[in-house]
N, C-alpha and C. Protein backbone atom coordinates (compact mmCIF):
# COMPACT_ATOMS: atom_id res chain seq x y z
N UNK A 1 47.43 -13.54 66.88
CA UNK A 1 48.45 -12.63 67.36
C UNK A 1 47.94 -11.98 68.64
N UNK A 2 48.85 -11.98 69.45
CA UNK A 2 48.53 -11.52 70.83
C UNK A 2 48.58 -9.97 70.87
N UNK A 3 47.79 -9.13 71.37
CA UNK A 3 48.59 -7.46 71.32
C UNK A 3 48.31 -7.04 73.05
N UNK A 4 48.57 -8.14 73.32
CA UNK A 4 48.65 -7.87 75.03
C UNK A 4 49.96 -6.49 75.16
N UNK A 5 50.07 -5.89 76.57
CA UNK A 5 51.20 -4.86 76.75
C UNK A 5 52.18 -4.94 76.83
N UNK A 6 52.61 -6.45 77.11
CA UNK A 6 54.26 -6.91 77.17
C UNK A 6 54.83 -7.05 75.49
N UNK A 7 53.98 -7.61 75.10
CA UNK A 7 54.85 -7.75 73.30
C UNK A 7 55.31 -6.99 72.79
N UNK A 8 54.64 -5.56 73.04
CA UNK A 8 55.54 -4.23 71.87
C UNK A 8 54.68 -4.51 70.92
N UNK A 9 53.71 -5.16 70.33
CA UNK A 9 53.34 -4.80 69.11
C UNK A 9 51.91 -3.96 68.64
N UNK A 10 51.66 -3.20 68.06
CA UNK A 10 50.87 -2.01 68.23
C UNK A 10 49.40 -2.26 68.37
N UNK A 11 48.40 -1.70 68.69
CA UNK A 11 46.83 -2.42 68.81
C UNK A 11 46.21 -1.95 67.34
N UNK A 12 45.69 -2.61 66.99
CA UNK A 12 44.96 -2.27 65.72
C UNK A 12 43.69 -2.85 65.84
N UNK A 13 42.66 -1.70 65.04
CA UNK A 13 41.47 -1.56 65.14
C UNK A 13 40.70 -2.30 64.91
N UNK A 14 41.00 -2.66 63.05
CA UNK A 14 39.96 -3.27 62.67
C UNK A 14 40.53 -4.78 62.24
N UNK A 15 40.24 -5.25 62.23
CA UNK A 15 39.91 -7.35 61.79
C UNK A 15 41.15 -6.91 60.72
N UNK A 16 41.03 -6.46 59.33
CA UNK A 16 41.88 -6.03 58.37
C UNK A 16 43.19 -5.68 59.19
N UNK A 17 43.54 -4.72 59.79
CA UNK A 17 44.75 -4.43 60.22
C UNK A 17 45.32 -5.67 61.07
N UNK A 18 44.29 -6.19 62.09
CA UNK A 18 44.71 -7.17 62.72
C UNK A 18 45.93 -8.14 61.77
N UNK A 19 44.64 -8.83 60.69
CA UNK A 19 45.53 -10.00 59.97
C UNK A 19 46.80 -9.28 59.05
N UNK A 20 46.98 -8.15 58.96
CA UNK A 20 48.30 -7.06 57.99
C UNK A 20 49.61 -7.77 59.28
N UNK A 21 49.05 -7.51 60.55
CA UNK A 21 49.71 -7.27 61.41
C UNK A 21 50.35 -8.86 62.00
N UNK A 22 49.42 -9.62 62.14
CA UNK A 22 49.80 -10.93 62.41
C UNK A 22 50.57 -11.71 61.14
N UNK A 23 50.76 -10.99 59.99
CA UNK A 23 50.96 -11.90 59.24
C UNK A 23 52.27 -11.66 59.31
N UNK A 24 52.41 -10.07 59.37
CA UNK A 24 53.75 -9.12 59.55
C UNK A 24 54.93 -9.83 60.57
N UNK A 25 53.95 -10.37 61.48
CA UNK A 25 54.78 -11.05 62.53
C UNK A 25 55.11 -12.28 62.00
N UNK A 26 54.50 -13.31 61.66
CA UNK A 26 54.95 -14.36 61.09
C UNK A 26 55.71 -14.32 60.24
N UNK A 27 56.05 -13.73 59.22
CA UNK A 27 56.83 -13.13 58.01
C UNK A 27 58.05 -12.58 58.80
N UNK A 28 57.77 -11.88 60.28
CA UNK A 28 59.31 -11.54 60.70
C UNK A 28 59.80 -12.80 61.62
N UNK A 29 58.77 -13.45 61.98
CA UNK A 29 59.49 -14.73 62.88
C UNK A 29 60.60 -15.47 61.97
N UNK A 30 60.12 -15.67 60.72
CA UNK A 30 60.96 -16.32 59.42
C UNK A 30 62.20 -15.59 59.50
N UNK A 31 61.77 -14.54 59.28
CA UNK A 31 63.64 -13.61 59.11
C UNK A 31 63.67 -13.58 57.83
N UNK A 32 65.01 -12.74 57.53
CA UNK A 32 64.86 -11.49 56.19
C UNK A 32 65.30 -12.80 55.04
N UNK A 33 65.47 -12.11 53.62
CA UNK A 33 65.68 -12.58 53.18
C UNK A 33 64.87 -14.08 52.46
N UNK A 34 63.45 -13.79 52.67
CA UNK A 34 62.65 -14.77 52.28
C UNK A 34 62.09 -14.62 50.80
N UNK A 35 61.21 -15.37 50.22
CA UNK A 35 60.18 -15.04 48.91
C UNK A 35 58.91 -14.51 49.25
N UNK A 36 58.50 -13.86 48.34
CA UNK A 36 57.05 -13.22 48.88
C UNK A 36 55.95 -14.29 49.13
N UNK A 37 55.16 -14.44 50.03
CA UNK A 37 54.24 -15.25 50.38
C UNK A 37 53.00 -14.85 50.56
N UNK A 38 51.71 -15.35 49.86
CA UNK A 38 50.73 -14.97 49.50
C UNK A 38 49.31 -15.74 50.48
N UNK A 39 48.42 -15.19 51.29
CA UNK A 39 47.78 -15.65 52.08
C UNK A 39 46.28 -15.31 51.74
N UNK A 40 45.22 -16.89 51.54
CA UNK A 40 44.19 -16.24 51.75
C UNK A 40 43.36 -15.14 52.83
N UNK A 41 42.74 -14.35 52.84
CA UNK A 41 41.94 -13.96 54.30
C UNK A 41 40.28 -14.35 54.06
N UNK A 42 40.13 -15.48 55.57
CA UNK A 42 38.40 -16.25 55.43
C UNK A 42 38.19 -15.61 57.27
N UNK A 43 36.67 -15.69 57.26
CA UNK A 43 36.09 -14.70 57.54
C UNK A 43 36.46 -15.98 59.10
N UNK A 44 36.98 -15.83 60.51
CA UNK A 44 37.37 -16.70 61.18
C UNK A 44 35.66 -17.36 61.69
N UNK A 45 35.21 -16.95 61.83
CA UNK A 45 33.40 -17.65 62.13
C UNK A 45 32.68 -18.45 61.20
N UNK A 46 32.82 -17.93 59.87
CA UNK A 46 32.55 -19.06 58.89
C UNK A 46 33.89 -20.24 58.94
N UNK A 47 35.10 -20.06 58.90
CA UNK A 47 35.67 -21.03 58.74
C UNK A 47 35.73 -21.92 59.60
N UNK A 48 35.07 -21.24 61.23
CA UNK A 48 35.59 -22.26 62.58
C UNK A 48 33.60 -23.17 61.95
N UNK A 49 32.78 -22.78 61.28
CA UNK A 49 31.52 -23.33 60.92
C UNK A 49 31.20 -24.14 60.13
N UNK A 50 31.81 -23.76 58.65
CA UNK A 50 31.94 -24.41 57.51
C UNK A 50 33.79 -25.67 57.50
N UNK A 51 34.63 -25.06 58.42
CA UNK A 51 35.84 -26.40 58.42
C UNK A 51 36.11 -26.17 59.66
N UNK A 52 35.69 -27.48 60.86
CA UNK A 52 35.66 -27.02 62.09
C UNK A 52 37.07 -27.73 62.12
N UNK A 53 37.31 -28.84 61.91
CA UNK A 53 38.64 -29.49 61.06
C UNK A 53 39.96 -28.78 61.41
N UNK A 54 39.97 -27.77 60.08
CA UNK A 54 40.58 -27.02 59.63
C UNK A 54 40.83 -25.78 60.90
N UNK A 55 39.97 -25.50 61.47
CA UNK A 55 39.45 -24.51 62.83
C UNK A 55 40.98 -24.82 63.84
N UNK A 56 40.42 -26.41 64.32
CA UNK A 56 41.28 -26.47 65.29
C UNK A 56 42.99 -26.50 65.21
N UNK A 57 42.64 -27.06 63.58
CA UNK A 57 44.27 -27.45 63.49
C UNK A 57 44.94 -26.21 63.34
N UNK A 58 43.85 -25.00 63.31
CA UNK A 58 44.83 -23.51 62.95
C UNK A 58 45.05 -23.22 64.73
N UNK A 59 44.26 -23.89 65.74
CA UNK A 59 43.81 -22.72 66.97
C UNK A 59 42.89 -21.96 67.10
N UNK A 60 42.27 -22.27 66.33
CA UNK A 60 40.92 -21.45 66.19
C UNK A 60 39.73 -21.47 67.51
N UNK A 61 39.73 -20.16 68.20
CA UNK A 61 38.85 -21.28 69.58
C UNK A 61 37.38 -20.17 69.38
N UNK A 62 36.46 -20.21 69.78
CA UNK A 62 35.18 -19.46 69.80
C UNK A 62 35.55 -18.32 71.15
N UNK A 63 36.61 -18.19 71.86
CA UNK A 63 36.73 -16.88 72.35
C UNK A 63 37.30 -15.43 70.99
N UNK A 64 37.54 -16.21 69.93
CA UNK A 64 38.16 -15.29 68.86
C UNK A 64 37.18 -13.94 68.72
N UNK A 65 37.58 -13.23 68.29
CA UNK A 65 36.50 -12.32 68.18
C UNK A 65 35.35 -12.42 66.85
N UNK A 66 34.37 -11.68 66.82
CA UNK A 66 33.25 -11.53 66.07
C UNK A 66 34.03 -10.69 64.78
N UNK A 67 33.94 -11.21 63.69
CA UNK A 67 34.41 -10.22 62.28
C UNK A 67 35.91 -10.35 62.25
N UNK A 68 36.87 -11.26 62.87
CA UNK A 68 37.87 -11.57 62.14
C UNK A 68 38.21 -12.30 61.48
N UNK A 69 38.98 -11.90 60.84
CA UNK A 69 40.16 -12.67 59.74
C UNK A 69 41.33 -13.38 59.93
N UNK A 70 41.12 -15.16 59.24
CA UNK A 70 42.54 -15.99 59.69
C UNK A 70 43.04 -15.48 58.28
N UNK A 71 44.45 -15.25 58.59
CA UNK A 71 45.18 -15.78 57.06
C UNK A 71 45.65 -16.98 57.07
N UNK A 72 45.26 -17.82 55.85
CA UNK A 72 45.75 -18.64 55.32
C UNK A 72 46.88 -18.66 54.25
N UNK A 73 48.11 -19.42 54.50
CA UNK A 73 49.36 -18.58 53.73
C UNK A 73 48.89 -20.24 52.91
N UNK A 74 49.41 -19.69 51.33
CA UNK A 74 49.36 -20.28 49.85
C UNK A 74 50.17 -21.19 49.70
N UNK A 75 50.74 -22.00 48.82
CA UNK A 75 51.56 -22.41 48.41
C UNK A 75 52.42 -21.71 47.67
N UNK A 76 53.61 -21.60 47.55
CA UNK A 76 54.70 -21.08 47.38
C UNK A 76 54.54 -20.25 46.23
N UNK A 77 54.75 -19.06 46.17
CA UNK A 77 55.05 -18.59 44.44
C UNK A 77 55.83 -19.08 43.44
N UNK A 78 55.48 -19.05 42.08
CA UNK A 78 56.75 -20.28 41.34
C UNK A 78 58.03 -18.69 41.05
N UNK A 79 58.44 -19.53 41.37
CA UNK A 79 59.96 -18.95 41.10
C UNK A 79 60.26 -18.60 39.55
N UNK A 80 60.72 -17.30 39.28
CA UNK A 80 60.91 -16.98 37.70
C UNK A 80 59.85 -16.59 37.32
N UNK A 81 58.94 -16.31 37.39
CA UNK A 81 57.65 -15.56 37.17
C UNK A 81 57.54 -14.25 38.25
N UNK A 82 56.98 -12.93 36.88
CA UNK A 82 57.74 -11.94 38.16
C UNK A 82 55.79 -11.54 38.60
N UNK A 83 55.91 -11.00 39.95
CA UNK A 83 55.44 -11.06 40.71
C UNK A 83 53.76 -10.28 39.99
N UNK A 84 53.71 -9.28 39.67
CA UNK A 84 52.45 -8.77 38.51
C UNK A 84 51.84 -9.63 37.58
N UNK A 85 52.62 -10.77 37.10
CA UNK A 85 52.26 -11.43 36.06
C UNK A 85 51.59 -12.79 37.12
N UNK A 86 52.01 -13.16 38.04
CA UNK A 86 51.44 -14.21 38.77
C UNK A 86 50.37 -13.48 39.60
N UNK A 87 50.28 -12.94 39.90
CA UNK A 87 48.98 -12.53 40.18
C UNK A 87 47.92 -12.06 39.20
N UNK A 88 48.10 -11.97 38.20
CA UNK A 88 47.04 -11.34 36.90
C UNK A 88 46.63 -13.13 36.69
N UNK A 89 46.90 -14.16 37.18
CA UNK A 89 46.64 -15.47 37.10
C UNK A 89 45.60 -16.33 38.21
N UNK A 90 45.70 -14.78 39.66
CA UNK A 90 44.45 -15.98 40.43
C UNK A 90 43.33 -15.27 40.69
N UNK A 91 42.83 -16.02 40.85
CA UNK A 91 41.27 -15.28 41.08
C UNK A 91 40.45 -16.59 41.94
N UNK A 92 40.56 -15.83 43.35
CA UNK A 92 39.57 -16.21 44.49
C UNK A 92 38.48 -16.88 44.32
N UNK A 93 38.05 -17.87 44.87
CA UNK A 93 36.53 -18.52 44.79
C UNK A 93 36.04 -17.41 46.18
N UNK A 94 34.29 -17.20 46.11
CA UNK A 94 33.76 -16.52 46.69
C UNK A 94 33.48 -16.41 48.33
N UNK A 95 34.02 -18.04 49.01
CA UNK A 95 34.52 -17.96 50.01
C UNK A 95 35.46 -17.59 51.32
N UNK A 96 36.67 -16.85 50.02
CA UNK A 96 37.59 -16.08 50.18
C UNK A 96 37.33 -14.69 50.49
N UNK A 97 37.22 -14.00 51.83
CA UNK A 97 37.15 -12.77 51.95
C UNK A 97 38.20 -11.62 51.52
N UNK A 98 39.06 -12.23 51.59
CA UNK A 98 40.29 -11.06 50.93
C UNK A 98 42.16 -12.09 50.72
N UNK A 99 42.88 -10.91 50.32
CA UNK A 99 44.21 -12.19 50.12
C UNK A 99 44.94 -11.09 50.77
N UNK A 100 46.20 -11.37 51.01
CA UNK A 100 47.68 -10.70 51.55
C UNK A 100 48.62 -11.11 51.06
N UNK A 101 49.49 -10.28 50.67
CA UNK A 101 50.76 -10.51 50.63
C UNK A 101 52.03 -9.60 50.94
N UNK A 102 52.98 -10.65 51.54
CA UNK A 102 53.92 -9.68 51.81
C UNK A 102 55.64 -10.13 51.01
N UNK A 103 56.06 -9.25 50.85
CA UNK A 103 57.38 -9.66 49.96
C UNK A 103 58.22 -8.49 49.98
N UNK A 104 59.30 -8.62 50.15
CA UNK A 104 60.84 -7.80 50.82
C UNK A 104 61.12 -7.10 49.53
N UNK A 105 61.78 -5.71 49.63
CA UNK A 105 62.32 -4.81 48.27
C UNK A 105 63.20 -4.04 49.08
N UNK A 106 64.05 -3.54 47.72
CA UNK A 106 64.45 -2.52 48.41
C UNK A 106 64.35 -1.11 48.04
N UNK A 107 64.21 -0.19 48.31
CA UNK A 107 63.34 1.28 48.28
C UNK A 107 64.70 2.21 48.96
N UNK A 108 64.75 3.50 47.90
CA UNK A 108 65.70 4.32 47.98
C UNK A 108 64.87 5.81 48.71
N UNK A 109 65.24 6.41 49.53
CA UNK A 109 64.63 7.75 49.85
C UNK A 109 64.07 8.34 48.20
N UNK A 110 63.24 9.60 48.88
CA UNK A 110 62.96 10.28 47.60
C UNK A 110 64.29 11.28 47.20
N UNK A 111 65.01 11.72 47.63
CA UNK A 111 66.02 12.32 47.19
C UNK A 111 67.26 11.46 46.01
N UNK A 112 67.21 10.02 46.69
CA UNK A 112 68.29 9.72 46.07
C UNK A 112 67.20 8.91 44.66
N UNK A 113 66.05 9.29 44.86
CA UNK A 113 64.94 8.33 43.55
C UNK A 113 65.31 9.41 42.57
N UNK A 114 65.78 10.98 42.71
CA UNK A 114 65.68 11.88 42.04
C UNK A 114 67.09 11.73 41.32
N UNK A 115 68.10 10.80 41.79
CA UNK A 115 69.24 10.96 41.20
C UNK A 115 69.30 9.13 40.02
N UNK A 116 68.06 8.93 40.01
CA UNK A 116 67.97 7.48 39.15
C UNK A 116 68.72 7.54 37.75
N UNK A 117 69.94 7.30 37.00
CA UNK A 117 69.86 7.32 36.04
C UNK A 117 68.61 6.83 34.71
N UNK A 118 68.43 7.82 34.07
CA UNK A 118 67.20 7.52 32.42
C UNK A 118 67.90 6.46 32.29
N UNK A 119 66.87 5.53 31.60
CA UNK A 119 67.14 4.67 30.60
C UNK A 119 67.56 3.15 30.97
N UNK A 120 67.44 3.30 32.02
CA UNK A 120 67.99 1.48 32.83
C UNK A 120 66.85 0.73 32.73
N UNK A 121 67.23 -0.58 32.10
CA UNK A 121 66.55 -1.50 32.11
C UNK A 121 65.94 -1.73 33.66
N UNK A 122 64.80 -2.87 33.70
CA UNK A 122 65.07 -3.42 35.40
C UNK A 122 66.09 -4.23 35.65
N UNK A 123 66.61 -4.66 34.90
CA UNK A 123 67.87 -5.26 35.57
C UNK A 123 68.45 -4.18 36.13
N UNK A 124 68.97 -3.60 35.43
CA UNK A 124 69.87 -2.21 35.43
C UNK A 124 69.54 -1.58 36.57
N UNK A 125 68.09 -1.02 37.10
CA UNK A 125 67.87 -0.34 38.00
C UNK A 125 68.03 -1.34 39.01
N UNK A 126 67.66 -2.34 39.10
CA UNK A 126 67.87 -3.54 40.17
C UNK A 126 69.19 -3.73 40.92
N UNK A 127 70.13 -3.46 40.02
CA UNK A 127 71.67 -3.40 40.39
C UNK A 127 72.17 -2.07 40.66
N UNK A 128 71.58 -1.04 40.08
CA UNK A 128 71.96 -0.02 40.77
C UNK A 128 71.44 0.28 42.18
N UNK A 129 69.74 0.21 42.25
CA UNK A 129 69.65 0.40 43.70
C UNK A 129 70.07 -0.88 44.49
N UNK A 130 70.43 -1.58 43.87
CA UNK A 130 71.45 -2.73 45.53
C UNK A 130 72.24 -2.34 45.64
N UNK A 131 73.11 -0.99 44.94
CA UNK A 131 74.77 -1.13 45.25
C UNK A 131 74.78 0.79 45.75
N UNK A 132 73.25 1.14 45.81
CA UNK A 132 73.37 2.64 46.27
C UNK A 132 73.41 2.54 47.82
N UNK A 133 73.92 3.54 48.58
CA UNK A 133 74.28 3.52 49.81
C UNK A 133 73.03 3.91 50.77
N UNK A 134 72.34 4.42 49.78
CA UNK A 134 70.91 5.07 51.12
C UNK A 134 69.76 3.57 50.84
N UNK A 135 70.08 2.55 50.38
CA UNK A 135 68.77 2.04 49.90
C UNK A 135 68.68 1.32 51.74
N UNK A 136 67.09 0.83 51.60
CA UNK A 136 66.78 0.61 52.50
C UNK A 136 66.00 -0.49 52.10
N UNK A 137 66.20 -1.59 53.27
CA UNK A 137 65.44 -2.89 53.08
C UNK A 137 64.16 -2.95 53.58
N UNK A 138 63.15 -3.03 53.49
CA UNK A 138 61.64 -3.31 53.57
C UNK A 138 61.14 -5.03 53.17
N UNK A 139 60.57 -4.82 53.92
CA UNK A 139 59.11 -5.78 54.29
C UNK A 139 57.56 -5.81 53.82
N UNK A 140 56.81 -5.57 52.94
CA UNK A 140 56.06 -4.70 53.04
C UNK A 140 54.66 -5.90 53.10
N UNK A 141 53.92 -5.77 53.89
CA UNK A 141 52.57 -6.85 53.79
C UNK A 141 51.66 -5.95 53.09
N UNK A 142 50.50 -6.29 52.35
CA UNK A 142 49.59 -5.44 52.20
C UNK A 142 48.78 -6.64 51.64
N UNK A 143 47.36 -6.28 52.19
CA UNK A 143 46.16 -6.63 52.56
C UNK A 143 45.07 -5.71 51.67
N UNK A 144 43.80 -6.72 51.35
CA UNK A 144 42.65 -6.40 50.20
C UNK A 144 41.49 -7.30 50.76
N UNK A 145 40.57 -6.81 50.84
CA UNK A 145 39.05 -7.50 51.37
C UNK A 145 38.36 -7.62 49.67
N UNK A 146 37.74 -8.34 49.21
CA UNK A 146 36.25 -8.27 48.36
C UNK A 146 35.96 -6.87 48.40
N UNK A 147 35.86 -5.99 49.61
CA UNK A 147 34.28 -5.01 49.40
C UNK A 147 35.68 -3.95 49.31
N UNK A 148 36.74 -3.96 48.82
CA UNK A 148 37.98 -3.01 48.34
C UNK A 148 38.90 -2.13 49.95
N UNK A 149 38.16 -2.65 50.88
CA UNK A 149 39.14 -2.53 51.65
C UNK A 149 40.65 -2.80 51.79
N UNK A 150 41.49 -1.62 52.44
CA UNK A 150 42.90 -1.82 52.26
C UNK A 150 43.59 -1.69 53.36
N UNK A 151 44.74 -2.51 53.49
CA UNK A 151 46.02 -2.17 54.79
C UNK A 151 47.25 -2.77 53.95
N UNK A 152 48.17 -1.87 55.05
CA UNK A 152 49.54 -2.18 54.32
C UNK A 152 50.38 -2.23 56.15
N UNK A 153 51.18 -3.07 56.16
CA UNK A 153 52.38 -2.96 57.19
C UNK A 153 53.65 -2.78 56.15
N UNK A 154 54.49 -1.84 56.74
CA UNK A 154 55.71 -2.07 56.18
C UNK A 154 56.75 -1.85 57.68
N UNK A 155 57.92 -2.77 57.26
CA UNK A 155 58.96 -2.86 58.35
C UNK A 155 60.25 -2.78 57.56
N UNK A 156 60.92 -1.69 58.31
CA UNK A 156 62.72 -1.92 58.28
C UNK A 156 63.21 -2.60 58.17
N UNK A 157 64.16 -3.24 57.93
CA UNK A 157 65.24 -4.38 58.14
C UNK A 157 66.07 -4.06 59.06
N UNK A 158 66.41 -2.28 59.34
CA UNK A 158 67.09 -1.21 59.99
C UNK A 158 66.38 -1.22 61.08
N UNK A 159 64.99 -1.42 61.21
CA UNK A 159 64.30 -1.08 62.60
C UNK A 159 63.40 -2.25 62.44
N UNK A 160 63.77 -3.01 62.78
CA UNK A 160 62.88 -4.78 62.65
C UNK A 160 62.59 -4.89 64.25
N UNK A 161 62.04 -4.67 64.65
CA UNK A 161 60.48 -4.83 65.60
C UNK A 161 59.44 -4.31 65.91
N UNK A 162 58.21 -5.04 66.53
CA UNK A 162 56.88 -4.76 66.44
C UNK A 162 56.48 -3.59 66.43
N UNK A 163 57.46 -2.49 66.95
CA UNK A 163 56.89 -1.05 67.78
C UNK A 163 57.37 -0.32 66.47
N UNK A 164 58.08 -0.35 65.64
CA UNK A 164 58.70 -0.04 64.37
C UNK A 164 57.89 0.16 62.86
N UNK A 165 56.52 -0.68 62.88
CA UNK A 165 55.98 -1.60 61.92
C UNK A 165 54.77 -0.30 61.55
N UNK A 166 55.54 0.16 60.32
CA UNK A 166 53.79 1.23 60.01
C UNK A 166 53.19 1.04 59.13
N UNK A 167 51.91 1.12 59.45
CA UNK A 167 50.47 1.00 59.45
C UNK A 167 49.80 1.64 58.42
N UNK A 168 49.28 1.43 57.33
CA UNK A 168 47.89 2.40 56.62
C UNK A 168 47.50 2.05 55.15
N UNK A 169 46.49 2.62 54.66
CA UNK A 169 45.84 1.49 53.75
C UNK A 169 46.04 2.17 52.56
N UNK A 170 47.11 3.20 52.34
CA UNK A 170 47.71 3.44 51.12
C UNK A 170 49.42 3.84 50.83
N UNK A 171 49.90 2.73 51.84
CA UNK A 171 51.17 2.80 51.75
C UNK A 171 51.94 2.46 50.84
N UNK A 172 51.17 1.19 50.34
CA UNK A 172 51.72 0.56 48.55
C UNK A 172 50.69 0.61 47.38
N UNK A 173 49.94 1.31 47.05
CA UNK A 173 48.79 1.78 46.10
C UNK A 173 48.90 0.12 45.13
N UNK A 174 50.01 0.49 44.49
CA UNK A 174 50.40 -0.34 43.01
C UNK A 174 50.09 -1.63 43.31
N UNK A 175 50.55 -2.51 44.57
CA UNK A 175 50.38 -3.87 44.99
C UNK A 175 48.85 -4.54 45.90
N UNK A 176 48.48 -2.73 46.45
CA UNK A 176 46.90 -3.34 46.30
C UNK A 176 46.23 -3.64 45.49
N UNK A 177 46.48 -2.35 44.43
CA UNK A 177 45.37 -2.80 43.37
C UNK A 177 46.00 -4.06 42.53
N UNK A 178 47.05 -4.14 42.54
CA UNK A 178 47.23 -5.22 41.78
C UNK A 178 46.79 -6.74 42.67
N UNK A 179 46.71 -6.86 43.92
CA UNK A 179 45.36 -7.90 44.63
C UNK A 179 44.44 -7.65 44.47
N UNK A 180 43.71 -6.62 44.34
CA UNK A 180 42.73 -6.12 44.32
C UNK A 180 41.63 -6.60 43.18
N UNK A 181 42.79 -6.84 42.25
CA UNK A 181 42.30 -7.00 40.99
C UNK A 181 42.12 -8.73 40.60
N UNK A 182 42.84 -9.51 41.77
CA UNK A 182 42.38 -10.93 42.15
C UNK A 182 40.90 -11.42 42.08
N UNK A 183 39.92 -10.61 42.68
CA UNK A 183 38.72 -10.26 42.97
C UNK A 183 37.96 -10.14 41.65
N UNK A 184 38.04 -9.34 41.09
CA UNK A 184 37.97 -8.87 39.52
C UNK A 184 37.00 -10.46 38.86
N UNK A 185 35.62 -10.02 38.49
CA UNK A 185 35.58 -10.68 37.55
C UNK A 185 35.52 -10.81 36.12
């Protein structure tokens, strides 16, 4: 991902935010309305070392920087399996520096979370917040290293571009640790 001054898209610090951020972009090049997609993160110097192969066919060139991260996106999630339960299923070989994933919801302000009817199934709540008027469509990537490092991008559907896209490593708690716990032996 380029963060030259013409793109609009924000500079980020560390290797971690970088790949939150590039993946964020690829995930919006696709456009809305996708399945969640799950990406390894390998350390880009071991992989351009150990699969030089693999290196070029990503673009991988030795001007990359020192201490970043490619994501590698997974094979597809199976469909009908909900998203907590397929992940309590993988667990990383040790070559794997961290995983990402990003996958679309939709999220109601806190005011109108306060007006949730008790007692709804998830179906139930599922259909109610699609048919409430404040809900809002999201994007949300979030990112996990081995040594418990965290990032999260989340994007609008309402404000879908680069300059829009915020940033920080406890924006979705529940879906880190639940990567987090990929790691886990």
């Amino acid at each position: 991902m380029s963060n030259n001054a013409t793109d609009g898209a924000p500079l980020a610090a560390s290797p971690l935010t970088r790949a939150v951020l590039e993946i964020d972009e690829y995930a919006s090049g696709l456009g809305w309305d996708r399945p969640a997609r799950l990406f390894a993160l390998v350390d880009t110097a071991q992989l351009r070392t150990q699969e030089p192969g693999l290196a070029d066919q990503l673009g991988l060139t030795e001007t990359n920087e020192t201490g970043s991260l490619t994501p590698i996106e997974q094979d597809e999630l199976p469909s009908g399996t909900a998203l907590d339960e397929f992940l309590a299923t993988i667990a990383w070989p040790e070559a794997i520096a961290g995983c990402a994933l990003t996958v679309e919801r939709l999220m109601l302000p806190p005011a109108a979370e306060a007006a949730i009817p008790e007692g709804l199934d998830d179906a139930s709540l599922a259909t109610w917040v699609a048919a409430h008027p404040q809900r809002q469509e999201v994007r949300m990537t979030v990112a996990v290293l081995r040594d418990g490092a965290r990032e999260s991008a989340v994007r609008l559907r309402a404000k879908d571009t680069p300059t829009e896209v915020l940033t920080g490593s406890d924006l979705v708690p529940g879906l880190a640790e639940a990567l987090s716990a990929t790691f886990e032996v």
